[in-house]
Protein backbone atom coordinates (compact mmCIF):
# COMPACT_ATOMS: atom_id res chain seq x y z
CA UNK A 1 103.99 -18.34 42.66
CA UNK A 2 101.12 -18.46 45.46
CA UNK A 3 98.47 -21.09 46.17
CA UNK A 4 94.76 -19.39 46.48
CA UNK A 5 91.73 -21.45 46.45
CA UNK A 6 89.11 -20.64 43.47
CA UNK A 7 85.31 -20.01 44.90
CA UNK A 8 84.68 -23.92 43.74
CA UNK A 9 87.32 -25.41 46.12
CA UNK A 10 90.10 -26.06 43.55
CA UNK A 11 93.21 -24.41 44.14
CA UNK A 12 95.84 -23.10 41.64
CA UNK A 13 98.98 -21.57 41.33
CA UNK A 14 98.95 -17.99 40.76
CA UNK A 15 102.37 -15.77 39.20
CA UNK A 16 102.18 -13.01 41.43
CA UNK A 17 104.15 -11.07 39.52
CA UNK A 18 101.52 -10.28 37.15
CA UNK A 19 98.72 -8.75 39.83
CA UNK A 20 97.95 -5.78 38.31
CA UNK A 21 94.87 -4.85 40.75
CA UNK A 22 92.96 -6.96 44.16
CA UNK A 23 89.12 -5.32 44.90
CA UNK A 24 86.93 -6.85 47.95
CA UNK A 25 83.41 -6.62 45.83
CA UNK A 26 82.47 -8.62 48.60
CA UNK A 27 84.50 -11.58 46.93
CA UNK A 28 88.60 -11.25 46.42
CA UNK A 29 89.07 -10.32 42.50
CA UNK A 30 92.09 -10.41 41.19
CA UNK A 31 93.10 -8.63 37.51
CA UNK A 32 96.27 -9.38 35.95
CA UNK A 33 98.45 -7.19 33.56
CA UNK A 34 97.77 -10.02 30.63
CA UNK A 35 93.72 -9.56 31.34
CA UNK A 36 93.01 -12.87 32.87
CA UNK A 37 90.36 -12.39 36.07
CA UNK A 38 90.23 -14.52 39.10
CA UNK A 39 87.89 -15.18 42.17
CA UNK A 40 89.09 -16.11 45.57
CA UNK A 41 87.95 -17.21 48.66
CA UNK A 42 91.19 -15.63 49.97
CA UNK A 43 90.63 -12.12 51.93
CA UNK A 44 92.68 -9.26 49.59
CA UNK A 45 95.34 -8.81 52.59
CA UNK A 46 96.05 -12.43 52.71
CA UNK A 47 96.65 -12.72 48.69
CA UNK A 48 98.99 -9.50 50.00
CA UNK A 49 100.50 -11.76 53.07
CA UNK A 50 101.52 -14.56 50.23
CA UNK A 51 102.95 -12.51 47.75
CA UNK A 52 105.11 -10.33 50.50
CA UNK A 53 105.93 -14.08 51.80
CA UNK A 54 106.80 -15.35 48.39
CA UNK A 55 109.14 -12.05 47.48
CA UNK A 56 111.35 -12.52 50.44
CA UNK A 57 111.91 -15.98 50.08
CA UNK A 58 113.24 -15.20 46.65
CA UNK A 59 115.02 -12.22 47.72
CA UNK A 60 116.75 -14.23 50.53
CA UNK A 61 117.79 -17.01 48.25
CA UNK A 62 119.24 -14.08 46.00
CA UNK A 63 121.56 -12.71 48.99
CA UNK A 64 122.28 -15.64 50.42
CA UNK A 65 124.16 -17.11 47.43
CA UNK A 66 127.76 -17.45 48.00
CA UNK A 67 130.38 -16.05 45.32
């Protein structure tokens, strides 16, 4: 999950797994593959930056297990 801010200040956790498509129309709108819409005050590369962020801290914790 990523933190982004909502255009009224409040900020949320998003399940980045589900971004489906991120347009600059000028404001960051983000669809999801279950239809639900949101708009940011983040730019579209920094939603990008937190996701990529967010993936390989999982992925890390994944590899670094010990067996």
């Amino acid at each position: 999950m990523i933190t982004l801010t909502k255009l009224n200040g409040t900020e949320f956790l998003l399940n980045c797994d589900l971004i489906e498509t991120i347009q600059e129309n000028p404001d960051t709108t983000i669809r999801l593959s279950n239809g639900n819409v949101y708009i940011v005050k983040e730019a579209a590369s920094t939603v990008l930056e937190l996701t990529l962020q967010f993936r390989r801290k999982v992925w890390s914790g994944v590899f670094n297990k010990e067996i």
